[in-house]
C-alpha atoms as a PDB file:
ATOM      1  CA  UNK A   1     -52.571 -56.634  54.911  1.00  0.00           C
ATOM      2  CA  UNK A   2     -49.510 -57.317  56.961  1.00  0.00           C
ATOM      3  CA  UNK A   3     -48.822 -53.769  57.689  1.00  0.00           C
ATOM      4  CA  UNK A   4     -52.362 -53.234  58.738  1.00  0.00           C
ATOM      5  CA  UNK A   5     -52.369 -56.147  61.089  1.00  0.00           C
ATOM      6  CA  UNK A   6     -49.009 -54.843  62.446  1.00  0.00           C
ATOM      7  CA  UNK A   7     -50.303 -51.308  63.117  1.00  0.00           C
ATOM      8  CA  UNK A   8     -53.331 -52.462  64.866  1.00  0.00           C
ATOM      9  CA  UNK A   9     -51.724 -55.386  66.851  1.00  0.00           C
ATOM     10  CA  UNK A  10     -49.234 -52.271  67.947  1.00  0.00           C
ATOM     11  CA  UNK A  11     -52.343 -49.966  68.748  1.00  0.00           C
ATOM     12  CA  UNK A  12     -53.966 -52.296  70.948  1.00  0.00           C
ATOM     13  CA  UNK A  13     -50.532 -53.162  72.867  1.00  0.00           C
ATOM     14  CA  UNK A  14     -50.315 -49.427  73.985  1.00  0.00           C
ATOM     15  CA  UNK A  15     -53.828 -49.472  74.239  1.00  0.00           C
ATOM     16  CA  UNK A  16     -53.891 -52.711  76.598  1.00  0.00           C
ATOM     17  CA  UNK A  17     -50.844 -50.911  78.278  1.00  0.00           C
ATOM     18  CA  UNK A  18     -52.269 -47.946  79.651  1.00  0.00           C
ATOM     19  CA  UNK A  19     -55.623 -49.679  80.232  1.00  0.00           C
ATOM     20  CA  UNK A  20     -54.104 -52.383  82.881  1.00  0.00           C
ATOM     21  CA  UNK A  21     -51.993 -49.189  84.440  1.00  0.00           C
ATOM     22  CA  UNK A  22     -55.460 -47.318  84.826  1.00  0.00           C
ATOM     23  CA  UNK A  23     -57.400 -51.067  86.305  1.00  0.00           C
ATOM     24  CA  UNK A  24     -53.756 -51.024  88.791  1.00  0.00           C
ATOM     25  CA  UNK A  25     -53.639 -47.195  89.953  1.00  0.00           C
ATOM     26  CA  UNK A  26     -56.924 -45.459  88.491  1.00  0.00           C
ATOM     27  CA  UNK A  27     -55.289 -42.116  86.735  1.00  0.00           C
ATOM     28  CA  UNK A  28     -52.315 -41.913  88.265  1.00  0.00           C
ATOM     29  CA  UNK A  29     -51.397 -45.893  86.937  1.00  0.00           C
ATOM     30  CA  UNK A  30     -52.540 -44.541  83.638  1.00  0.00           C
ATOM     31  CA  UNK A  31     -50.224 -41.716  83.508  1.00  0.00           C
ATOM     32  CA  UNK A  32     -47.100 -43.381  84.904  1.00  0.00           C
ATOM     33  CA  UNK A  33     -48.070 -46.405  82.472  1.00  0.00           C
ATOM     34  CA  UNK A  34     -48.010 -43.741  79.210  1.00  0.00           C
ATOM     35  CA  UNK A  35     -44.864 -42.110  80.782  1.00  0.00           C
ATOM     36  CA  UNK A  36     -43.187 -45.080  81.696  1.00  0.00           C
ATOM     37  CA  UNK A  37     -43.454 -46.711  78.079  1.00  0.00           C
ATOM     38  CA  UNK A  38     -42.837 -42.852  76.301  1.00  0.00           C
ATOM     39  CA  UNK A  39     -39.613 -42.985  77.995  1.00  0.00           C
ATOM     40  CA  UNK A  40     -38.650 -46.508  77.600  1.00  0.00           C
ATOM     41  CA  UNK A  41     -39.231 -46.413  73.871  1.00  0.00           C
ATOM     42  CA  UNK A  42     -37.263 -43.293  73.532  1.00  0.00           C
ATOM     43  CA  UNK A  43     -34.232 -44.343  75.393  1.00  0.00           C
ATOM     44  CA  UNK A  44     -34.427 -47.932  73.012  1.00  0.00           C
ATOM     45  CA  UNK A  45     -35.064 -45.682  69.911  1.00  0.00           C
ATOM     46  CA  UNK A  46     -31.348 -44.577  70.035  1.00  0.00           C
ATOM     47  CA  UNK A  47     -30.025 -48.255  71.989  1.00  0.00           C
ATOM     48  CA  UNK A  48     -31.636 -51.059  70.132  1.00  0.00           C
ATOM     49  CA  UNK A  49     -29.151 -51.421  67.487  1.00  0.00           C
ATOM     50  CA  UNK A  50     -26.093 -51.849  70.086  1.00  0.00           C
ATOM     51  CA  UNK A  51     -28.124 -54.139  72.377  1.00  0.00           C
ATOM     52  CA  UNK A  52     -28.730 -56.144  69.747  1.00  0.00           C
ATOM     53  CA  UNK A  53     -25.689 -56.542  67.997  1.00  0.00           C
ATOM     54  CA  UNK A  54     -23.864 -57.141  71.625  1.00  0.00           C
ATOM     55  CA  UNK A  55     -26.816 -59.615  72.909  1.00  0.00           C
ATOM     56  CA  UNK A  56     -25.632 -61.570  69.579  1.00  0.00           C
ATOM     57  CA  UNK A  57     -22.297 -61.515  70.147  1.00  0.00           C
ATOM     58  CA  UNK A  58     -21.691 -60.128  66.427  1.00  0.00           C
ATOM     59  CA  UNK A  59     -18.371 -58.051  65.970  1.00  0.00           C
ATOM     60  CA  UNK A  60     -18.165 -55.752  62.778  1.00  0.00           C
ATOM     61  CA  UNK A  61     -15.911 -56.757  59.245  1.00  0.00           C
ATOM     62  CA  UNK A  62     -14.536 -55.024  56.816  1.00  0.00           C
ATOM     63  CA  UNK A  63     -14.498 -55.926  52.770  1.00  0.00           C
ATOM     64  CA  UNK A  64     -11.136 -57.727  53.315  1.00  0.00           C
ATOM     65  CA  UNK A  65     -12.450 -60.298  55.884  1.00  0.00           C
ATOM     66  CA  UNK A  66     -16.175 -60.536  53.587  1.00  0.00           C
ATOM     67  CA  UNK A  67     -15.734 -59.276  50.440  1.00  0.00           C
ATOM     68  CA  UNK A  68     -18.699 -61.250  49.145  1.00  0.00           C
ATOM     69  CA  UNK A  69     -21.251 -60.286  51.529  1.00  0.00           C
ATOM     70  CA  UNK A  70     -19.879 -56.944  51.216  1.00  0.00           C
ATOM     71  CA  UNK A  71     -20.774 -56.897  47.238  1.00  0.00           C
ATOM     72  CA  UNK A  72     -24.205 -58.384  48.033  1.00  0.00           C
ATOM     73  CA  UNK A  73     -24.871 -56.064  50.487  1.00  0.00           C
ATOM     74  CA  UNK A  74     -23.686 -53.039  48.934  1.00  0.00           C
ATOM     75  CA  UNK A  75     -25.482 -54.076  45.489  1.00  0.00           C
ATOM     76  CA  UNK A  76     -28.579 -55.046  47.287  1.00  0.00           C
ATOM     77  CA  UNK A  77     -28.190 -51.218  49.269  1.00  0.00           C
ATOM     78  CA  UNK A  78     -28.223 -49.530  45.837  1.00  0.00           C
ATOM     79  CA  UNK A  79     -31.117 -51.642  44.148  1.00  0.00           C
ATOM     80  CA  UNK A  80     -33.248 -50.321  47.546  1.00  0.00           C
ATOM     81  CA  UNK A  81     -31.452 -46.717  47.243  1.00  0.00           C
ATOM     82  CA  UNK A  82     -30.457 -47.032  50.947  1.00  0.00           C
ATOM     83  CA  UNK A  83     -26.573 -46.017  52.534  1.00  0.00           C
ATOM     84  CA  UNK A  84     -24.801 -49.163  53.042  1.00  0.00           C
ATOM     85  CA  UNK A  85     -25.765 -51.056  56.197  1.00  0.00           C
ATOM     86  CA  UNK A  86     -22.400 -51.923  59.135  1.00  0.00           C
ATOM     87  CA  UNK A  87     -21.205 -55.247  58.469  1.00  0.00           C
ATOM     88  CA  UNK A  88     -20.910 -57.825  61.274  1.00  0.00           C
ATOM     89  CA  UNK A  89     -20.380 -61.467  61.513  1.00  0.00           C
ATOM     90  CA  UNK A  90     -21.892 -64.145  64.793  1.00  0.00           C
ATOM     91  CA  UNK A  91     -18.912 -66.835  65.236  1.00  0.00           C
ATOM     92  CA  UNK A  92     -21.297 -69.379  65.324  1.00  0.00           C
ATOM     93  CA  UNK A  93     -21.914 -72.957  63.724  1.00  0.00           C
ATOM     94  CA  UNK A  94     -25.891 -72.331  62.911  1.00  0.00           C
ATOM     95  CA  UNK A  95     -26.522 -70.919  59.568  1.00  0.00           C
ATOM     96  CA  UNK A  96     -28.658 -67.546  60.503  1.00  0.00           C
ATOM     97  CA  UNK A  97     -28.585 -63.809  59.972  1.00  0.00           C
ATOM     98  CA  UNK A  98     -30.526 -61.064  61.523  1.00  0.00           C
ATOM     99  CA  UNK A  99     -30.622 -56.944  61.043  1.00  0.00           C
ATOM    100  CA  UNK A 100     -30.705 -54.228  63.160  1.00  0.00           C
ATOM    101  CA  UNK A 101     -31.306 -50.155  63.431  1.00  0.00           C
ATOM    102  CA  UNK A 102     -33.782 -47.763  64.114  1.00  0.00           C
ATOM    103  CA  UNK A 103     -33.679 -46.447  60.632  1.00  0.00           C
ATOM    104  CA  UNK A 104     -31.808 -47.124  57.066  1.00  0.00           C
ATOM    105  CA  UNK A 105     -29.292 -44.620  58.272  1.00  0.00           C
ATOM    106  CA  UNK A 106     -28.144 -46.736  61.109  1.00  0.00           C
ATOM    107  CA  UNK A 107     -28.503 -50.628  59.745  1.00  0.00           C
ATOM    108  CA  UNK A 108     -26.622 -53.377  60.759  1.00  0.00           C
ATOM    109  CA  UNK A 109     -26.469 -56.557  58.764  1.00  0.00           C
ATOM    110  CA  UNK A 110     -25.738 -59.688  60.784  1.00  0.00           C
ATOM    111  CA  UNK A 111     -24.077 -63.356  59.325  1.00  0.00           C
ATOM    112  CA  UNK A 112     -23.141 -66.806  60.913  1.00  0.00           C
ATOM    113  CA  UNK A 113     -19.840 -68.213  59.448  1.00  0.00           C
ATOM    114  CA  UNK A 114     -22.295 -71.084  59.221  1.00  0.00           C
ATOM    115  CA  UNK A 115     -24.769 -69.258  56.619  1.00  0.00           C
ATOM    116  CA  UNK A 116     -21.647 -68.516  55.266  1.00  0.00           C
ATOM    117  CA  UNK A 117     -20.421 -72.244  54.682  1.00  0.00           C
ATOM    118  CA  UNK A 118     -24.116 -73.462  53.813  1.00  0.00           C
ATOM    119  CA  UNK A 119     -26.110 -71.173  51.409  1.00  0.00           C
ATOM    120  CA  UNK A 120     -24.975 -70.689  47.739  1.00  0.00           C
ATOM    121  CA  UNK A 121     -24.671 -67.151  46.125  1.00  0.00           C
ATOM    122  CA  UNK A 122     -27.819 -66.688  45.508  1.00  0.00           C
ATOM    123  CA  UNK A 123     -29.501 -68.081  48.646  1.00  0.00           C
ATOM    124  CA  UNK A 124     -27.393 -65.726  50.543  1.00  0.00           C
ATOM    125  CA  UNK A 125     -28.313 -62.734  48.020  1.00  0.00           C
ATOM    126  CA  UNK A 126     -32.270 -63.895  48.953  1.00  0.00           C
ATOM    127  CA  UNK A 127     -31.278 -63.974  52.952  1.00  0.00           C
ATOM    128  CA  UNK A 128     -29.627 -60.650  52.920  1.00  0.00           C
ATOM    129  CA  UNK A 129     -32.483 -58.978  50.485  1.00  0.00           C
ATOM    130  CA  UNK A 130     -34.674 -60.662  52.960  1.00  0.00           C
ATOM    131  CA  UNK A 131     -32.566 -58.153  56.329  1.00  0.00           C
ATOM    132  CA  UNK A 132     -32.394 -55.587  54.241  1.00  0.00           C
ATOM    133  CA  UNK A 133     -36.326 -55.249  53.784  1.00  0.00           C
ATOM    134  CA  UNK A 134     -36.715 -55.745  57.475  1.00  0.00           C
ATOM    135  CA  UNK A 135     -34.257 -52.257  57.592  1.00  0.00           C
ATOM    136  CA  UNK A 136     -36.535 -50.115  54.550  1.00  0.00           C
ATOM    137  CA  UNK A 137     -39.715 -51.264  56.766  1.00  0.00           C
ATOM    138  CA  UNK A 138     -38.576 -50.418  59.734  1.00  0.00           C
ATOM    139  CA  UNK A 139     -39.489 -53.155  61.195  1.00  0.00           C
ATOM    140  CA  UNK A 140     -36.484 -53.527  63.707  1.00  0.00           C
ATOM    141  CA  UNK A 141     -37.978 -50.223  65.418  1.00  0.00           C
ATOM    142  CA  UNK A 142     -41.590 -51.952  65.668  1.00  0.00           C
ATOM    143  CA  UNK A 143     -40.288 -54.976  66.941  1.00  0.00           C
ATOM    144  CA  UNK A 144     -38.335 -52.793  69.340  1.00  0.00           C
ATOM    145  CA  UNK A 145     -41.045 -51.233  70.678  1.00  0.00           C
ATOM    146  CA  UNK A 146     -43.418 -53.967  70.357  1.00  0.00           C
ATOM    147  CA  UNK A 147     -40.643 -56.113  72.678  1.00  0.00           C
ATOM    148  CA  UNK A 148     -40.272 -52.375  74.923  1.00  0.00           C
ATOM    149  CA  UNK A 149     -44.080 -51.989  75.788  1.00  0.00           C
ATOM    150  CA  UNK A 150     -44.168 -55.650  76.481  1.00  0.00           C
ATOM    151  CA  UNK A 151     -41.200 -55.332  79.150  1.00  0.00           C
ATOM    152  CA  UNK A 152     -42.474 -52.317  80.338  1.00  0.00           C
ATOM    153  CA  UNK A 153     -46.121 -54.080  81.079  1.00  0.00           C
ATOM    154  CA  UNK A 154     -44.745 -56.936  82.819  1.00  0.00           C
ATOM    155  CA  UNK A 155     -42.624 -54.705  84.815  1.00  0.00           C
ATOM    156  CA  UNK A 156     -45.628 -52.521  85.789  1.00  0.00           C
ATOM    157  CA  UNK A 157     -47.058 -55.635  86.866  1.00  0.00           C
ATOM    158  CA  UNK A 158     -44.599 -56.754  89.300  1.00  0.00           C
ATOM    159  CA  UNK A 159     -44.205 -52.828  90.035  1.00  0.00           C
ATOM    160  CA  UNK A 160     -47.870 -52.626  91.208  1.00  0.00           C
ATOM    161  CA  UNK A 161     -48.316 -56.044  93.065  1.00  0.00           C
ATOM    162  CA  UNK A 162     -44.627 -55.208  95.240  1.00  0.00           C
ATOM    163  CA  UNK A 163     -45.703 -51.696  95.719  1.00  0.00           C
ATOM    164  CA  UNK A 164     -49.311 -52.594  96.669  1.00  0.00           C
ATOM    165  CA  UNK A 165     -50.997 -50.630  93.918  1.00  0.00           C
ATOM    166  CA  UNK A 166     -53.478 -53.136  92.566  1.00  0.00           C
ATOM    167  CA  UNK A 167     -54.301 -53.493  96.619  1.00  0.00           C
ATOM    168  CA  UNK A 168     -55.153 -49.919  96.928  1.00  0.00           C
ATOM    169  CA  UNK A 169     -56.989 -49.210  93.752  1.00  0.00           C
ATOM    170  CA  UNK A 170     -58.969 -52.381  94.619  1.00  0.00           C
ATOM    171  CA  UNK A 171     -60.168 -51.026  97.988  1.00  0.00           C
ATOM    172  CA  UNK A 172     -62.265 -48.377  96.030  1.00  0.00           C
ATOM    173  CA  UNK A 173     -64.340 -51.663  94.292  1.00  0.00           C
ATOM    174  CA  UNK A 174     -64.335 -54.548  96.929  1.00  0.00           C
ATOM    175  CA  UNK A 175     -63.430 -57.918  96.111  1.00  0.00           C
ATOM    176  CA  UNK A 176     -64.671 -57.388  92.459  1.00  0.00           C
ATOM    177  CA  UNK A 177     -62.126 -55.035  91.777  1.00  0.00           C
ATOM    178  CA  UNK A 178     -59.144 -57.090  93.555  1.00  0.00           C
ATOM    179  CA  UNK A 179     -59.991 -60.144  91.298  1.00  0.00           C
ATOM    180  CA  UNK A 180     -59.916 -57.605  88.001  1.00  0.00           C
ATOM    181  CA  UNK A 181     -56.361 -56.142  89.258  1.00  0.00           C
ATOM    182  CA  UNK A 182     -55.519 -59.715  90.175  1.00  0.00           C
ATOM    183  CA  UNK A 183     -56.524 -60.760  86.482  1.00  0.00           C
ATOM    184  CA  UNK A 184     -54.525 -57.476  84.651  1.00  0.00           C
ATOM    185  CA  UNK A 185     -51.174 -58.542  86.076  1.00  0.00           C
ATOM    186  CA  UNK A 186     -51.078 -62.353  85.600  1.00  0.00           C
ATOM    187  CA  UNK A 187     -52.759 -61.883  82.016  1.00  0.00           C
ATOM    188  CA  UNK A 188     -51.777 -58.653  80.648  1.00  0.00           C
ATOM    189  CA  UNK A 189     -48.088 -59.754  80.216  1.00  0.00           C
ATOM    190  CA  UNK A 190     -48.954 -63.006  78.451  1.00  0.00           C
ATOM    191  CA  UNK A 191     -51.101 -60.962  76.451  1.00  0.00           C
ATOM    192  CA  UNK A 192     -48.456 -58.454  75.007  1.00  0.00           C
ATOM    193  CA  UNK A 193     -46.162 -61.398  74.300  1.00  0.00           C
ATOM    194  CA  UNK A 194     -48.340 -63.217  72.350  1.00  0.00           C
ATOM    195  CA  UNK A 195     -49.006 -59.391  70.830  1.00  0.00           C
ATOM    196  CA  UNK A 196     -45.569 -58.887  70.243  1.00  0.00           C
ATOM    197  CA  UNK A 197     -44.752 -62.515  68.750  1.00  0.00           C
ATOM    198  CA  UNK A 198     -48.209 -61.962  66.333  1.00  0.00           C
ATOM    199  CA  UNK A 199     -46.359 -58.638  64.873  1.00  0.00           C
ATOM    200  CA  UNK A 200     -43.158 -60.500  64.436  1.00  0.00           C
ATOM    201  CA  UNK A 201     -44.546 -63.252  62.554  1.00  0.00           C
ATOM    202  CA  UNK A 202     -45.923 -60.511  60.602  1.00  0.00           C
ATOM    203  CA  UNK A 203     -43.339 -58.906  59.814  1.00  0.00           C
ATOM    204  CA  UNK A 204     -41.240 -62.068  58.700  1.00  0.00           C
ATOM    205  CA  UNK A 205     -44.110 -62.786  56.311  1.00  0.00           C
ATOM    206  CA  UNK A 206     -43.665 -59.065  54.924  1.00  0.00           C
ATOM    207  CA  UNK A 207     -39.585 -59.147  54.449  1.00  0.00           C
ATOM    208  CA  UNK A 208     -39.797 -62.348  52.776  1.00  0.00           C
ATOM    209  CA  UNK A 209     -41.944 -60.466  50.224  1.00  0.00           C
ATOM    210  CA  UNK A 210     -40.636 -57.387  49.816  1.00  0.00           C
ATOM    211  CA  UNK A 211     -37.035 -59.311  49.792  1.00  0.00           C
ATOM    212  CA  UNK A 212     -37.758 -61.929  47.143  1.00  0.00           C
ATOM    213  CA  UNK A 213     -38.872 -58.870  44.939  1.00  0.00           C
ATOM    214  CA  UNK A 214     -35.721 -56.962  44.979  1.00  0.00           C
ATOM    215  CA  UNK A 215     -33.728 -59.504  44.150  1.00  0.00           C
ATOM    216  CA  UNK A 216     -36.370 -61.459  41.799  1.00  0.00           C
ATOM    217  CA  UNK A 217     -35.721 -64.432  42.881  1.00  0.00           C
ATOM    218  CA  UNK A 218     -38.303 -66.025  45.459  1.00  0.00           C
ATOM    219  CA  UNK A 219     -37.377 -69.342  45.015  1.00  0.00           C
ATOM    220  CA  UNK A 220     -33.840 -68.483  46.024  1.00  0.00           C
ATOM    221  CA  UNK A 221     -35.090 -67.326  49.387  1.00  0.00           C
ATOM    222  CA  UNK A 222     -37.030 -70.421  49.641  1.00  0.00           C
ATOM    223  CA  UNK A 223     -34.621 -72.969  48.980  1.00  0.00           C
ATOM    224  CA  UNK A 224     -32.475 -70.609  52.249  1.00  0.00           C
ATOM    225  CA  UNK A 225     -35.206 -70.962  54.538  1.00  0.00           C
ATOM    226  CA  UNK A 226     -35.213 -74.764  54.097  1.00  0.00           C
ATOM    227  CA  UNK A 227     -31.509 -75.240  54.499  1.00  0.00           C
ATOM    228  CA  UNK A 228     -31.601 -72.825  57.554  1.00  0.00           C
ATOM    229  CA  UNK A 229     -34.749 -74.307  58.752  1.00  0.00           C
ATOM    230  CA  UNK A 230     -32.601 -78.031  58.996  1.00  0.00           C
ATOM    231  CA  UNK A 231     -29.455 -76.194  60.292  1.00  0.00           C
ATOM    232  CA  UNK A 232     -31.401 -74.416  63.524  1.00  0.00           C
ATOM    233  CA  UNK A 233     -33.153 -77.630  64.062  1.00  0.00           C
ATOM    234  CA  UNK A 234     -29.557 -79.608  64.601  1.00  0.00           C
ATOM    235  CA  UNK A 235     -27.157 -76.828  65.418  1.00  0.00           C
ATOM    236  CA  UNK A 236     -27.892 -75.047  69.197  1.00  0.00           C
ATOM    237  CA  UNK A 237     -27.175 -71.196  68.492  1.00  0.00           C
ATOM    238  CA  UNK A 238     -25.649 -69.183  72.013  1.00  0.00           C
ATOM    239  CA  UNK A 239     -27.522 -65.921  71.764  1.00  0.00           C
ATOM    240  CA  UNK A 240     -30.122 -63.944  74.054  1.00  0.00           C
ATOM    241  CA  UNK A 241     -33.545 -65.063  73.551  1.00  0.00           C
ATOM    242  CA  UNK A 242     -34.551 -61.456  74.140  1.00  0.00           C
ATOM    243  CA  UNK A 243     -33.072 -60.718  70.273  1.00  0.00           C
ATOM    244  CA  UNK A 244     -34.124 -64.232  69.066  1.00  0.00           C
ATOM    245  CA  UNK A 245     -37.236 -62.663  66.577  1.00  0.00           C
ATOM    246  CA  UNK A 246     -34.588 -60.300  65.058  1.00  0.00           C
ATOM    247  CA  UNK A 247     -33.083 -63.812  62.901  1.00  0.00           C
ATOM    248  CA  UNK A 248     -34.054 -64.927  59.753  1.00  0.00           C
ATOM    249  CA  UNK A 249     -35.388 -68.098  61.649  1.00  0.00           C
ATOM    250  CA  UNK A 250     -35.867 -69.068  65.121  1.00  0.00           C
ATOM    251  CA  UNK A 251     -32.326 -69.544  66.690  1.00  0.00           C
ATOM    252  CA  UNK A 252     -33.189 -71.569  69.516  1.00  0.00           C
ATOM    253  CA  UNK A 253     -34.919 -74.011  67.554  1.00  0.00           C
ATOM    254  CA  UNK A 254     -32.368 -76.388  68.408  1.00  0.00           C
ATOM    255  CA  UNK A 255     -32.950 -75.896  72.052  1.00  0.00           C
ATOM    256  CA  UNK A 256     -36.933 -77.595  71.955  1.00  0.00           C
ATOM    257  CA  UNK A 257     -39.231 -74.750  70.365  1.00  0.00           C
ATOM    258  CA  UNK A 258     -39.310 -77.130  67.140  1.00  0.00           C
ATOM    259  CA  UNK A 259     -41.374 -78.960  69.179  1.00  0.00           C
ATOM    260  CA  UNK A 260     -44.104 -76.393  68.872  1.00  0.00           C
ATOM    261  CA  UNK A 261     -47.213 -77.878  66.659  1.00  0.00           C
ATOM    262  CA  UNK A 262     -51.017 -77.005  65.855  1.00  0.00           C
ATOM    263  CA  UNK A 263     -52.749 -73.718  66.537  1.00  0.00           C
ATOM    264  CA  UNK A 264     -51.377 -72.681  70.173  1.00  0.00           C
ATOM    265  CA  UNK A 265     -47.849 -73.192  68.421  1.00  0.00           C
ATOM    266  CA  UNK A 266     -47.915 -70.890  66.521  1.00  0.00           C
ATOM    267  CA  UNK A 267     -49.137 -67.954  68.656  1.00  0.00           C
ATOM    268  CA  UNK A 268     -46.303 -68.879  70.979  1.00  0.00           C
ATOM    269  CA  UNK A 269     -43.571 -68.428  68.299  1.00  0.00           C
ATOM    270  CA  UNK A 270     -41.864 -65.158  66.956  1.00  0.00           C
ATOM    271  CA  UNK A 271     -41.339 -66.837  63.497  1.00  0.00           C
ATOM    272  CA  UNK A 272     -43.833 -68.352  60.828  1.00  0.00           C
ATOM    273  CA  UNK A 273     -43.968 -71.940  59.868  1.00  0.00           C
ATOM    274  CA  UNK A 274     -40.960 -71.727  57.246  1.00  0.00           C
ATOM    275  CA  UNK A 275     -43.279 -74.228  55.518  1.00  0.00           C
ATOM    276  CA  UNK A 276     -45.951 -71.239  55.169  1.00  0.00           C
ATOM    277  CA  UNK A 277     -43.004 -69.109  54.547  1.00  0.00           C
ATOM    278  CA  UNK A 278     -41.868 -71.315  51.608  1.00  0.00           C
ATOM    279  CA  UNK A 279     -45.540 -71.433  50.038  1.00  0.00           C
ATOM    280  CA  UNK A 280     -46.082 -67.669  49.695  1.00  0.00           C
ATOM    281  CA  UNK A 281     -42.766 -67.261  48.030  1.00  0.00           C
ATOM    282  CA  UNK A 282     -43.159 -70.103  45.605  1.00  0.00           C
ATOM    283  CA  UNK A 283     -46.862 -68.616  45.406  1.00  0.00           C
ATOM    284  CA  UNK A 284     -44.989 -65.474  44.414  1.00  0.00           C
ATOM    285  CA  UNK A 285     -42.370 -66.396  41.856  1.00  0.00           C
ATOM    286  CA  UNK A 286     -45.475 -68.212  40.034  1.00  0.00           C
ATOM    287  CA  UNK A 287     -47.815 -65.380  40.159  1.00  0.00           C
ATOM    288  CA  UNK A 288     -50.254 -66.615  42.076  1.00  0.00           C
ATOM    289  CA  UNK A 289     -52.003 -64.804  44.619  1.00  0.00           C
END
């Protein structure tokens, strides 16, 4: 169900994409709209994996430096028949972890040296199974392009109201068509974020899964998310917000978005509840669908 949700909520971004550069510039805005995102998707198809790792401020590590995560990674890369993943470690206080890379070929593996000082062996094992299901979905190239069309539409937006687009395509309609190109470029970009935070949520929900399986242990993974769920609440985490839905939990937690309650919450947040989170992997280990 999550990967059906995720490939519709992805249809109807590129749909909503080309259909507000169409309602801006008629054809022409519908062309430059598909071309515009074709390209931008390509160029972050080879390019997500180093912006990431650089907008984190991770640095690779050998075996000697993390022999442990290392062995869990490496074991957890031959469970899932996938090469071994790059290594890097965050210098940061907040216990987190995130992945990256367009494909299992070219996976990176982020840590915290404060996941590092909080979780046991096997709530790290749970954390790490957890990234390395995000890498065997793929779901660091979704989010990329789920984060890419987003840009692209609020750029387009901007693009179109500087340039006088919307103006001239509205000319052909009268004032009806002004308010509708009006209405595409205030509420088309807060509709792809709130697009792009539904398929990360979704996502999240999916690695948890698929992670707690390969390493059997769901409860393991549970009792990480509530330790990491305490240390982003107290700990503020330096890092771009634009890679914030690539961690294990919400990074800038710390900084107010724990605030965030009830229904409108949620759809404002690239992470689940880690309460939810915790039920469906305790609803797992006990069978229970």
């Amino acid at each position: 169900m999550n990967n059906v949700k995720t490939a519709a909520l992805l249809g109807f971004l590129g749909v909503l994409f080309v259909g507000v550069g169409y309602l801006l510039g008629g054809v022409q805005g519908g062309l430059f709209a598909l071309g515009f995102a074709m390209l931008f998707n390509f160029w972050m198809y080879f390019a997500s994996d180093r912006i990431a790792l650089k907008a984190a401020r991770a640095r690779p590590v050998d075996p000697i430096e993390l022999p442990n995560v290392y062995s869990i990674v490496s074991y957890l890369a031959q469970v899932e028949n996938m090469p071994m993943p790059g290594v890097y470690l965050i210098d940061s206080p907040q216990p987190n972890a995130f992945a990256t890379g367009r494909s299992p070929k070219h996976a990176a593996v982020a840590v915290t040296t404060g996941i590092l000082d909080l979780l046991d062996n096997k709530e790290l094992e749970g954390v790490l199974a957890h990234e390395l299901a995000h890498v065997k979905n793929r779901d660091i190239l979704i989010a990329t392009i789920a984060a890419t069309i987003a840009a692209a539409l609020s750029f387009l937006a901007r693009w179109a109201f500087w340039s006088g687009l919307g103006g001239r395509r509205s000319n052909d309609n009268g004032a009806f068509g002004a308010l509708i190109g009006i209405a595409a470029m205030i509420l088309a970009p807060l509709a792809a974020a709130l697009i792009q935070m539904a398929i990360s949520r979704s996502r999240e929900f999916e690695a948890d899964h698929d992670g707690a399986a390969s390493t059997g242990s769901p409860l393991a993974l549970a009792s990480a998310l509530r330790k990491i769920s305490v240390g982003t609440a107290r700990v503020p985490m330096d890092v771009n917000p634009a890679v914030s839905q690539l961690f294990i939990a919400d990074p800038l937690k710390a900084f107010g978005s724990k605030g965030r309650q009830g229904r409108m919450g949620k759809m404002f947040s690239t992470h689940p509840p880690i309460e939810e989170r915790i039920e469906r992997l305790e609803r797992q280990a006990y069978g229970v669908v």
